[in-house]
N, C-alpha and C. Protein backbone atom coordinates (compact mmCIF):
# COMPACT_ATOMS: atom_id res chain seq x y z
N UNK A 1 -159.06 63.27 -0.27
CA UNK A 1 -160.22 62.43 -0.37
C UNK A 1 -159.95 61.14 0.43
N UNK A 2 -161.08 60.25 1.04
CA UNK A 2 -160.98 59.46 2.02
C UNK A 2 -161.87 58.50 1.04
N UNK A 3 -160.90 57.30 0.97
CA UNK A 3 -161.00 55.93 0.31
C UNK A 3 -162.32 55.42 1.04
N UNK A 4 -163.14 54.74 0.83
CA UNK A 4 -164.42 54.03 1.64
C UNK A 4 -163.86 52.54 1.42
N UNK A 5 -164.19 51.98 2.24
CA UNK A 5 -163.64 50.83 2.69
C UNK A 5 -164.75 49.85 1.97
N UNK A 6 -164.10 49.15 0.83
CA UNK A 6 -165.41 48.07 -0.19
C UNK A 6 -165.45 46.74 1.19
N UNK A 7 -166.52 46.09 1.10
CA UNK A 7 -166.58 45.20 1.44
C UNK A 7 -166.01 43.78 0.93
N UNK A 8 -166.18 42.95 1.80
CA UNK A 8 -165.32 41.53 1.19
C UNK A 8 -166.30 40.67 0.10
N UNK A 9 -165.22 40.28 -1.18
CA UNK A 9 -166.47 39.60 -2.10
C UNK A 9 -166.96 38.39 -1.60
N UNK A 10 -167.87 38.01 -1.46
CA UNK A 10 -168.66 37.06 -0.92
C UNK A 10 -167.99 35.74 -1.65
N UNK A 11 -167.98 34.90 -0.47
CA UNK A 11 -167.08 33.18 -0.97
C UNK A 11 -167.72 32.43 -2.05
N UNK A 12 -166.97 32.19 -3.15
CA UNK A 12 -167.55 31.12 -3.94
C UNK A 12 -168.29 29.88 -3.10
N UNK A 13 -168.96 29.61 -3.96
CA UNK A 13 -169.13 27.85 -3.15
C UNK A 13 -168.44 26.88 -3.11
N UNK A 14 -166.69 27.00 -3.97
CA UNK A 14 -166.15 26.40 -4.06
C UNK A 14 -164.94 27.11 -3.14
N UNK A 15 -165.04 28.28 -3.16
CA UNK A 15 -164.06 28.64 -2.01
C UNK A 15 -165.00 28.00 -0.38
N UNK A 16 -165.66 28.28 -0.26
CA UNK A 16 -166.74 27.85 0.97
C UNK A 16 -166.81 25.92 1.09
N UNK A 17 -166.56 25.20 -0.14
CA UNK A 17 -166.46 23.91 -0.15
C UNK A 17 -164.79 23.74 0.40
N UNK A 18 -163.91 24.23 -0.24
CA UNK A 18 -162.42 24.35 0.35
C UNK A 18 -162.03 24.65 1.65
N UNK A 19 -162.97 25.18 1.98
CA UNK A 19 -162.59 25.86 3.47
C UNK A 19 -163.24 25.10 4.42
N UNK A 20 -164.40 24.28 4.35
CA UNK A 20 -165.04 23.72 5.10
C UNK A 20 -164.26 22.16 5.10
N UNK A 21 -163.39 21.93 3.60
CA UNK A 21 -162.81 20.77 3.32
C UNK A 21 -161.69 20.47 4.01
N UNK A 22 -161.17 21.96 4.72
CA UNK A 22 -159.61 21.71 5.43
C UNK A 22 -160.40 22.46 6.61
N UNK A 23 -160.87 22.63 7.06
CA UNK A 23 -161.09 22.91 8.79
C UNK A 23 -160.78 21.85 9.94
N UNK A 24 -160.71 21.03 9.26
CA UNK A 24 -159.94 19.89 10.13
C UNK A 24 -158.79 19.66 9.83
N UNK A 25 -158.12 20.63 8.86
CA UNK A 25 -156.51 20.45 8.87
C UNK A 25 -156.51 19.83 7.08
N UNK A 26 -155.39 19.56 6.77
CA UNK A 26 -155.14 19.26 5.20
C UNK A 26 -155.12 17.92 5.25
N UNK A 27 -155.49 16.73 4.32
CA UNK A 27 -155.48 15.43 4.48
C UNK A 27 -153.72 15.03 4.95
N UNK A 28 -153.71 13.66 5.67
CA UNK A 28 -152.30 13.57 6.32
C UNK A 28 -152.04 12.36 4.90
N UNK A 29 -151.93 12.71 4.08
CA UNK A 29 -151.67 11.72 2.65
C UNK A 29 -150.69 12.31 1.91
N UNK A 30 -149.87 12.39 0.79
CA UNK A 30 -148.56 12.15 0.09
C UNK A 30 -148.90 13.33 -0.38
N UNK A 31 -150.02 13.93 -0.94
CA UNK A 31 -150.23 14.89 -2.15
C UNK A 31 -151.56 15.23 -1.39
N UNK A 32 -151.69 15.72 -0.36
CA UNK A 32 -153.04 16.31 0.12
C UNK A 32 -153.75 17.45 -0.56
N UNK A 33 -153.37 18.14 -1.26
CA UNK A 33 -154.05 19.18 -2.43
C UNK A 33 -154.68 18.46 -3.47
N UNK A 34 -154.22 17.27 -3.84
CA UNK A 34 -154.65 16.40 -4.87
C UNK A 34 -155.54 15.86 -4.09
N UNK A 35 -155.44 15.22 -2.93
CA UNK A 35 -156.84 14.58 -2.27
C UNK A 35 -158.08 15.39 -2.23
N UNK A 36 -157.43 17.19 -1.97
CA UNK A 36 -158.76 18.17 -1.42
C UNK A 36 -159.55 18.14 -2.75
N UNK A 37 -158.58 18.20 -4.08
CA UNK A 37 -159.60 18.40 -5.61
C UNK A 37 -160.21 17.35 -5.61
N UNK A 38 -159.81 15.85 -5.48
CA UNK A 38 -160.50 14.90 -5.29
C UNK A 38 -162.20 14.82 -4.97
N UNK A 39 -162.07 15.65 -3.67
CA UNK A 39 -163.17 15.83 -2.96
C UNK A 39 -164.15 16.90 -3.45
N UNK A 40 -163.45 17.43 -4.36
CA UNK A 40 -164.16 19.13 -4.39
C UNK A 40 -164.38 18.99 -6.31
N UNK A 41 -164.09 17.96 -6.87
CA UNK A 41 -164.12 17.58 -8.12
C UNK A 41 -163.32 19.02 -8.61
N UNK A 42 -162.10 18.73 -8.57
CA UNK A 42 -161.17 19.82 -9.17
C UNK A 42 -159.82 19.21 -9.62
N UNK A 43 -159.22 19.82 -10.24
CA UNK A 43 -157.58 19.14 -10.44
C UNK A 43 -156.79 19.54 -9.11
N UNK A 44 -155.86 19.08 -8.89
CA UNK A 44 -154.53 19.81 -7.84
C UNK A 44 -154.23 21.07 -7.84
N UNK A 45 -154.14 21.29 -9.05
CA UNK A 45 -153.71 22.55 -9.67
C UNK A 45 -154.75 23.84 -9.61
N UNK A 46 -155.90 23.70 -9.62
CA UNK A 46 -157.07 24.38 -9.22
C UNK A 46 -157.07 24.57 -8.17
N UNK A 47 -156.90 23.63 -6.97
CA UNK A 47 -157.03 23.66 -5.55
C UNK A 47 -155.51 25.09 -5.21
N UNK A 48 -154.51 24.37 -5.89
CA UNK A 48 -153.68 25.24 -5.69
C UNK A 48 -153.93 27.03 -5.87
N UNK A 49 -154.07 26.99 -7.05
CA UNK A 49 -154.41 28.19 -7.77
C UNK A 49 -155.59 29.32 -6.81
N UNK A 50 -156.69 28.52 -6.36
CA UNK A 50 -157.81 28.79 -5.63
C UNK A 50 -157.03 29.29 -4.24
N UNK A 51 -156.22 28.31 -4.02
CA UNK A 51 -155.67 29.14 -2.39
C UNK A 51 -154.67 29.81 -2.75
N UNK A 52 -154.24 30.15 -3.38
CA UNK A 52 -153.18 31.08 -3.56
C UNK A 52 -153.82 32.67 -4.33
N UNK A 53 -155.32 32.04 -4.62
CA UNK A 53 -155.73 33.59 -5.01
C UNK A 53 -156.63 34.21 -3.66
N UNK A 54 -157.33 33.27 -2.82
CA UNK A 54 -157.63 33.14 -1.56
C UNK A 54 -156.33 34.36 -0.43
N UNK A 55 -155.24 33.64 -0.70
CA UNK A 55 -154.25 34.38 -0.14
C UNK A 55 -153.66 35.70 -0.52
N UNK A 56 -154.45 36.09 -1.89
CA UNK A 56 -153.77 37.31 -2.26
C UNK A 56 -154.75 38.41 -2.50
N UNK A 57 -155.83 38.09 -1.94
CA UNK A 57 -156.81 38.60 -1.82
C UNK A 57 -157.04 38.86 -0.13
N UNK A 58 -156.60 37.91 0.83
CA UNK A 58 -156.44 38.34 2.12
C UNK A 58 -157.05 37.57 3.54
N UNK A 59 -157.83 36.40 2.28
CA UNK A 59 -158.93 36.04 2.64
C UNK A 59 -157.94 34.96 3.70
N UNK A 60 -156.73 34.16 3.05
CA UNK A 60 -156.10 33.47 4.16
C UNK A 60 -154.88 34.14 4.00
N UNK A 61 -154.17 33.72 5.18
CA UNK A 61 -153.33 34.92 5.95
C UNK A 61 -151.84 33.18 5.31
N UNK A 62 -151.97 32.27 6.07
CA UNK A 62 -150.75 31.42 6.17
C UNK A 62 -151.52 30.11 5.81
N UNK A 63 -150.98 29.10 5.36
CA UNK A 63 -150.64 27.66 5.50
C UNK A 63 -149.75 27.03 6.85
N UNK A 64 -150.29 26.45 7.38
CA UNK A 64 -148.92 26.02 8.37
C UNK A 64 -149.58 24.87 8.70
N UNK A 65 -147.99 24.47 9.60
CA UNK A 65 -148.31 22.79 10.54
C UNK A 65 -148.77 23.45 11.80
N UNK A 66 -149.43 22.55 12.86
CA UNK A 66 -149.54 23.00 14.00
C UNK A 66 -149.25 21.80 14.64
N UNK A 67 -147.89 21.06 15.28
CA UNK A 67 -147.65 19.98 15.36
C UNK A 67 -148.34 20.00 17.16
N UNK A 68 -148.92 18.74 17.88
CA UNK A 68 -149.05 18.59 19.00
C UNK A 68 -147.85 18.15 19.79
N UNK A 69 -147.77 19.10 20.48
CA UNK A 69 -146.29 18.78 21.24
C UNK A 69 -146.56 17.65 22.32
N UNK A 70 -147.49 17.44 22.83
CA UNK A 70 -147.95 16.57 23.66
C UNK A 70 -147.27 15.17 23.48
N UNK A 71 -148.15 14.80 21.67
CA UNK A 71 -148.59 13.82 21.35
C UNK A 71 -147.07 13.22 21.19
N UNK A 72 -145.96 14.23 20.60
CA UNK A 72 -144.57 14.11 20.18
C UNK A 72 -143.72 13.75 21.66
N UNK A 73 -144.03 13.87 22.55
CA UNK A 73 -143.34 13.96 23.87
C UNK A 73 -142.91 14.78 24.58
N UNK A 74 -143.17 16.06 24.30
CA UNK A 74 -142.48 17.09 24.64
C UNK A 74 -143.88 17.85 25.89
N UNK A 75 -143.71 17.06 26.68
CA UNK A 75 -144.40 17.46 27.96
C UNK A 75 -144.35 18.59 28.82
N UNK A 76 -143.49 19.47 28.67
CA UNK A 76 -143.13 20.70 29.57
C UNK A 76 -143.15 21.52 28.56
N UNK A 77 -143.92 22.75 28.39
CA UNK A 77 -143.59 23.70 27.78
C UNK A 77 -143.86 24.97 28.41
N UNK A 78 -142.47 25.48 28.39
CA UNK A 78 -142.64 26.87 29.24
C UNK A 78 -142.28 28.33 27.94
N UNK A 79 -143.26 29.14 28.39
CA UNK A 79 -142.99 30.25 27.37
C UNK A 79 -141.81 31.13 28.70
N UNK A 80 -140.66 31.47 28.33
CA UNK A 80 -139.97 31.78 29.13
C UNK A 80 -140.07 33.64 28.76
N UNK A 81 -139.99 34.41 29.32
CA UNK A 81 -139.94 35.43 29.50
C UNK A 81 -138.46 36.51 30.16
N UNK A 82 -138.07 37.99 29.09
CA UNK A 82 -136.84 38.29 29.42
C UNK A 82 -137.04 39.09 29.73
N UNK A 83 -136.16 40.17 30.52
CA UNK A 83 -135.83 41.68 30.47
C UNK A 83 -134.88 42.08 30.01
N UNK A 84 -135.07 42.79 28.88
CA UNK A 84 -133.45 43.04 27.96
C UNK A 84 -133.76 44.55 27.68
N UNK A 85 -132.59 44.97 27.59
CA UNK A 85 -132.42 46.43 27.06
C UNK A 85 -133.38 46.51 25.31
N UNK A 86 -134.19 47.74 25.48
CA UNK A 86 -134.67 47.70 24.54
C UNK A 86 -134.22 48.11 23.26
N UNK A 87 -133.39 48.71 23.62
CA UNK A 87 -132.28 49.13 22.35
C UNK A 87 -131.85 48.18 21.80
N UNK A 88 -131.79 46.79 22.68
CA UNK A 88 -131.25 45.66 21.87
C UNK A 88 -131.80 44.27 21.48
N UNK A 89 -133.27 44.50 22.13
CA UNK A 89 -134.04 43.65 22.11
C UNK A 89 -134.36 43.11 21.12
N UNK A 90 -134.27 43.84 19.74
CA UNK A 90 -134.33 43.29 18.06
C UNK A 90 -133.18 41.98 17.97
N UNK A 91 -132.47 42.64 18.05
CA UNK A 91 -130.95 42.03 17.87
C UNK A 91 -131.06 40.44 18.69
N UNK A 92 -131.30 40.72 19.98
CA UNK A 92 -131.11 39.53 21.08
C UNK A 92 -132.20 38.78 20.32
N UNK A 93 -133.82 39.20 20.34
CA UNK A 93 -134.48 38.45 19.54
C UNK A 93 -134.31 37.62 18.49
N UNK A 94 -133.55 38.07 17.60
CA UNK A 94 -133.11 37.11 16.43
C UNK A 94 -132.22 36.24 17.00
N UNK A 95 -131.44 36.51 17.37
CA UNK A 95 -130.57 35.60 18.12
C UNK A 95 -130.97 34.15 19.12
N UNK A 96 -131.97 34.76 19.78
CA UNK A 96 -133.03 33.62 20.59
C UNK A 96 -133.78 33.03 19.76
N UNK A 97 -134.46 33.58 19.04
CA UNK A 97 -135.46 33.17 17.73
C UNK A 97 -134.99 32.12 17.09
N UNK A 98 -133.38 31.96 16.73
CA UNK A 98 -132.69 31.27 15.70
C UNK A 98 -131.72 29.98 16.43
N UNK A 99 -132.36 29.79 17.97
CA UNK A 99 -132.19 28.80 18.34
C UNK A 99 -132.85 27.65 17.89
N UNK A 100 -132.58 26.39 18.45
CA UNK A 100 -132.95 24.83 17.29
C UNK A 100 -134.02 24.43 18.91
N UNK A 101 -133.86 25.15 19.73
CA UNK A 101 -134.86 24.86 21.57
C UNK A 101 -136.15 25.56 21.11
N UNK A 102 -136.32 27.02 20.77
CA UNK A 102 -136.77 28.17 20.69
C UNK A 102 -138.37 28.01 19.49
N UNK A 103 -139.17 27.26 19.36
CA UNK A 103 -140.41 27.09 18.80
C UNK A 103 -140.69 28.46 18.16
N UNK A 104 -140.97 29.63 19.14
CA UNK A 104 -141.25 31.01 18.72
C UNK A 104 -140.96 31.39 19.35
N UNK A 105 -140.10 33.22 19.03
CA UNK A 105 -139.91 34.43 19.90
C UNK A 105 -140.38 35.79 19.48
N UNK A 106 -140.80 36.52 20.48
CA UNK A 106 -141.45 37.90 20.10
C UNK A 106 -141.29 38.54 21.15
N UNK A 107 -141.17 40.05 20.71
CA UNK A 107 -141.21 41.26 21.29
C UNK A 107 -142.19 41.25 21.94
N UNK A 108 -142.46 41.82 23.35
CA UNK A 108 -144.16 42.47 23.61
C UNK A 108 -143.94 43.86 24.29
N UNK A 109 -144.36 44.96 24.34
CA UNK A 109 -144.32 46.19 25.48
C UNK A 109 -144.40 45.86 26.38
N UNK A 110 -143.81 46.88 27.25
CA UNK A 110 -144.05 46.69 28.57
C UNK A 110 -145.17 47.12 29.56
N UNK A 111 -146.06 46.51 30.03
CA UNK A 111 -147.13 47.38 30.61
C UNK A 111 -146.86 47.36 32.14
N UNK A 112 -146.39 47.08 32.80
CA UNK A 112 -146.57 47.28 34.17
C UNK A 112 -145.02 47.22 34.85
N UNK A 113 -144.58 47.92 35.96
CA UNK A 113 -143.52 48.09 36.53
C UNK A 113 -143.23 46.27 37.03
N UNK A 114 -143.95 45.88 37.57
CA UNK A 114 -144.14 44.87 37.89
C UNK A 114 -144.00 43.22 36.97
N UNK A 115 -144.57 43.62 35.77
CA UNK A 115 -143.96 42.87 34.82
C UNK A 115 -142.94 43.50 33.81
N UNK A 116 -141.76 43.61 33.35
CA UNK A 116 -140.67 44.17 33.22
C UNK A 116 -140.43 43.29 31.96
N UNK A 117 -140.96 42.30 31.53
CA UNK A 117 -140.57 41.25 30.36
C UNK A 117 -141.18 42.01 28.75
N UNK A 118 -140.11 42.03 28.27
CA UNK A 118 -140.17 42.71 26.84
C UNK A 118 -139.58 41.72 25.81
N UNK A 119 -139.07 40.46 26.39
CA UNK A 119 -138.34 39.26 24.98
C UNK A 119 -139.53 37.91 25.09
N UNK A 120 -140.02 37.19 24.78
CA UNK A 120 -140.35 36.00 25.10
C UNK A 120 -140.17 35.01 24.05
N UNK A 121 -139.74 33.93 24.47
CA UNK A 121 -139.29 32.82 24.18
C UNK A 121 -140.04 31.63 24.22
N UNK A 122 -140.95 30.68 23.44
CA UNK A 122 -141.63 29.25 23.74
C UNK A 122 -140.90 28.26 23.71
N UNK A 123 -140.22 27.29 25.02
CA UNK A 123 -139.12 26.59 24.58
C UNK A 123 -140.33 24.84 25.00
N UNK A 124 -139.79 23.67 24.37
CA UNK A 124 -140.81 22.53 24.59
C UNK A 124 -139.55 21.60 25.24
N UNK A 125 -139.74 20.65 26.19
CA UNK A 125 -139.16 20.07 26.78
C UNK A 125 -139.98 18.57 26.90
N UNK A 126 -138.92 17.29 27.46
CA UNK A 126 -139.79 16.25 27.82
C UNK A 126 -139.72 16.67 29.26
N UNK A 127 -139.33 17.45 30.15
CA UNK A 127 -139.32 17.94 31.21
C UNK A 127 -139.47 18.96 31.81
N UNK A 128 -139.69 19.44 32.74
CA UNK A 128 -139.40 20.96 32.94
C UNK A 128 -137.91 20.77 33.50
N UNK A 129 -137.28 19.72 33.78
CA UNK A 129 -135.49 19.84 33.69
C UNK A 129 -135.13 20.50 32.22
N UNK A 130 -135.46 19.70 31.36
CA UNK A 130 -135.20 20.19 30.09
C UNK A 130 -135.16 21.67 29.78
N UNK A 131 -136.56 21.56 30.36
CA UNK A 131 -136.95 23.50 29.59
C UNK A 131 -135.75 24.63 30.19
N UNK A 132 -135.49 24.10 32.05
CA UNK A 132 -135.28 24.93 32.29
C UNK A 132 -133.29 24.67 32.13
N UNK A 133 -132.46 23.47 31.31
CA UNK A 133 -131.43 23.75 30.88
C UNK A 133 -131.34 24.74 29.57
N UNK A 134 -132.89 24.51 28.71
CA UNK A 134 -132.89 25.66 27.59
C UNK A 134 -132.58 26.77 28.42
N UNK A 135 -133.79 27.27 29.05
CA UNK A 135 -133.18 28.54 29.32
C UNK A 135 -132.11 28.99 29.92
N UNK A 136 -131.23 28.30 30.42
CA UNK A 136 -129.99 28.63 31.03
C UNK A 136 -129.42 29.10 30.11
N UNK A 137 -128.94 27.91 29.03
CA UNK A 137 -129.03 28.52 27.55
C UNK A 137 -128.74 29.96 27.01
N UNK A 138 -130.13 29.83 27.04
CA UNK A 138 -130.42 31.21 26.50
C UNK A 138 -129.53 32.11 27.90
N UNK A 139 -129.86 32.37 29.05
CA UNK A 139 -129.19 32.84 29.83
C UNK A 139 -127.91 33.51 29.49
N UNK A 140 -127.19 32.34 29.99
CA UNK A 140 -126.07 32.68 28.90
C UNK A 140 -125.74 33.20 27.93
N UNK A 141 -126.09 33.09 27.15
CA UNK A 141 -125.88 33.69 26.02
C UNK A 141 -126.68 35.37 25.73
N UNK A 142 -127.35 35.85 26.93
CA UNK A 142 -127.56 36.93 26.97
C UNK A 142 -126.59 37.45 27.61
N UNK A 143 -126.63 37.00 28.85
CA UNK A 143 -125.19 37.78 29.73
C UNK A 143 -125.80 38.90 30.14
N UNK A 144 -125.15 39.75 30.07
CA UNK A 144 -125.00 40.66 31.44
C UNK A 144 -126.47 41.90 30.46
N UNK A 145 -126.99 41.23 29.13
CA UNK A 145 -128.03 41.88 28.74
C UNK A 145 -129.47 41.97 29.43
N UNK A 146 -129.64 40.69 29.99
CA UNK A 146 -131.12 40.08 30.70
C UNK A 146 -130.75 40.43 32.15
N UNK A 147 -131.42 41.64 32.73
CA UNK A 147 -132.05 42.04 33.87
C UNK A 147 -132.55 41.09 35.13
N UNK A 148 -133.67 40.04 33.89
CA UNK A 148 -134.38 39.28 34.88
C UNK A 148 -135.57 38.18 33.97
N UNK A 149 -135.53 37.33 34.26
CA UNK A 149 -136.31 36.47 33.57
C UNK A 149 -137.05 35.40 34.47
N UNK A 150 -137.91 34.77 33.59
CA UNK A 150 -138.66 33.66 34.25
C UNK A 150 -139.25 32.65 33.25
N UNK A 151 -139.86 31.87 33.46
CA UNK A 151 -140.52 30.53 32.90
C UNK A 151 -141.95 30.75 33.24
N UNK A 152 -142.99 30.63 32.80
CA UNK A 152 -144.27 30.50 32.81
C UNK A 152 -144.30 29.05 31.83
N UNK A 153 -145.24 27.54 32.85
CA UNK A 153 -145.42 26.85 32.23
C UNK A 153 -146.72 26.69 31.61
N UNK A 154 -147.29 25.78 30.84
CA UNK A 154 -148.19 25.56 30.44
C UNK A 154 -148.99 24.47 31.44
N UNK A 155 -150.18 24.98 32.23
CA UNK A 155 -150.96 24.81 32.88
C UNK A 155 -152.23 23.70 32.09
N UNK A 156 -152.50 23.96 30.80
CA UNK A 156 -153.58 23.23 30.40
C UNK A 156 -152.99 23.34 28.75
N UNK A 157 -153.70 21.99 28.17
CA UNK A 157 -154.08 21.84 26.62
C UNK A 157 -155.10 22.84 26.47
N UNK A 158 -154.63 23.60 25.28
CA UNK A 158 -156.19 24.42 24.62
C UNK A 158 -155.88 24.16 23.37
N UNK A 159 -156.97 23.88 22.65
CA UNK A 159 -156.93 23.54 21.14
C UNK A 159 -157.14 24.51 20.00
N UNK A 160 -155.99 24.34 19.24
CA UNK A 160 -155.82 25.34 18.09
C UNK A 160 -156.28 25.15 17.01
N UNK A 161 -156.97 25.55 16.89
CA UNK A 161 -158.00 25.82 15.42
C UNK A 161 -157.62 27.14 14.67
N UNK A 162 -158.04 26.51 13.38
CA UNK A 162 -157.73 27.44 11.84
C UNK A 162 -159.14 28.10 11.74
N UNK A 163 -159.40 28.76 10.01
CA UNK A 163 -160.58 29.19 9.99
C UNK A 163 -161.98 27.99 10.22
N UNK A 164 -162.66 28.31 10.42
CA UNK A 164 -163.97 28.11 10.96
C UNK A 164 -165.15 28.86 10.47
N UNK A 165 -165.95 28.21 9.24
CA UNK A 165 -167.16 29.02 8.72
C UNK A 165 -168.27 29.07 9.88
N UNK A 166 -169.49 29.81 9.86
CA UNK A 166 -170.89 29.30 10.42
C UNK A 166 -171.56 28.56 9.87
N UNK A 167 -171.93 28.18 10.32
CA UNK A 167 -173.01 26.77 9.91
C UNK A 167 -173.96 27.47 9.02
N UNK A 168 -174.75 26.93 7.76
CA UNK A 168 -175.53 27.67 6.80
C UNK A 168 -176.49 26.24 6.53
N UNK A 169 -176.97 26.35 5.80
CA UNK A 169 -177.55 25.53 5.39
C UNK A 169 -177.01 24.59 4.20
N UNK A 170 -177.00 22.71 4.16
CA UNK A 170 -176.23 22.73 3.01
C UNK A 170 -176.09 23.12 1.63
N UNK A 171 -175.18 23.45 0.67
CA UNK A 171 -175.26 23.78 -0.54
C UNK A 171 -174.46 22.94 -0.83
N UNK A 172 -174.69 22.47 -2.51
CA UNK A 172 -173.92 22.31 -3.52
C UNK A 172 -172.83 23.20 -4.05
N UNK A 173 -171.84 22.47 -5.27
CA UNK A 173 -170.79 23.71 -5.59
C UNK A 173 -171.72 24.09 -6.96
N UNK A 174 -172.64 23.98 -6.68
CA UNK A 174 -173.31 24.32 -8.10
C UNK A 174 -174.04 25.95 -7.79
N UNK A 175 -174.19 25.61 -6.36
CA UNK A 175 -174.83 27.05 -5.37
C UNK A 175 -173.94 27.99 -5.60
């Protein structure tokens, strides 16, 4: 027998008040969960409770920072790119991953003869001198594993945004 796929339960108005309350990010204050109930006439503890059933339901995936590297100084950022044996590419990954340079690393397939990169690496620099002593770095410490690599820098700011409702008409949490 083949399960039918239920649909998603439709957002409280207080889940829909929460979500519209952090789309610009979580207040930058001491106890920002306590500020969001503030706003949403709830305790801390509600706010809490609410996103954590939010999250186990599927509806949010993570909490996170999304720091601006810009704003911090870190002016060069190159996502550097490897060619490593794939047999060992798990392994090397963690290894690159668990650098203190290394922001994020991930696996990707390989699609084209031509692009050959299966490790990648996001390293942030105040330079592209910087970035590119990280990757030496890393270099090294692959050795005679990495084939061939490169640096791809970051060409433009694009702005990272969380969830994002559609516009409705306003409601109350009484709606």
């Amino acid at each position: 027998m083949i399960a039918a796929l239920q649909a998603p339960a439709p957002l409280s108005a207080l889940e829909r008040h929460l979500i519209a309350a952090t789309q610009q990010g979580l207040p930058l204050v001491a106890k920002p969960y306590e500020a969001l109930g503030a706003l949403l006439g709830v305790t801390e503890t509600e706010v809490l409770h609410l996103m954590q059933d939010m999250q186990d339901r599927g509806l949010i995936r993570r909490i996170g920072a999304v720091p601006n590297h810009y704003r911090l100084g870190y002016l060069a950022n190159g996502m550097t790119v490897w060619d490593v044996d794939d047999a060992r590419v798990d392994e090397i990954g963690e290894r690159i991953g668990s650098l203190a340079c290394v922001s994020h690393c991930y696996r990707r397939p390989r699609h084209r003869p031509e692009w050959p990169y299966n490790l990648f690496a996001m390293l942030h620099g105040r330079s592209r001198e910087e970035v590119e002593a990280q990757a030496q770095e890393i270099r090294t410490l692959l050795g005679d594993a990495c084939r061939a690599h490169d640096i791809l820098y970051s060409s433009a700011i694009l702005k990272k945004t969380g969830l994002r409702l559609a516009a409705r008409p306003a409601a109350t949490l009484e709606d």
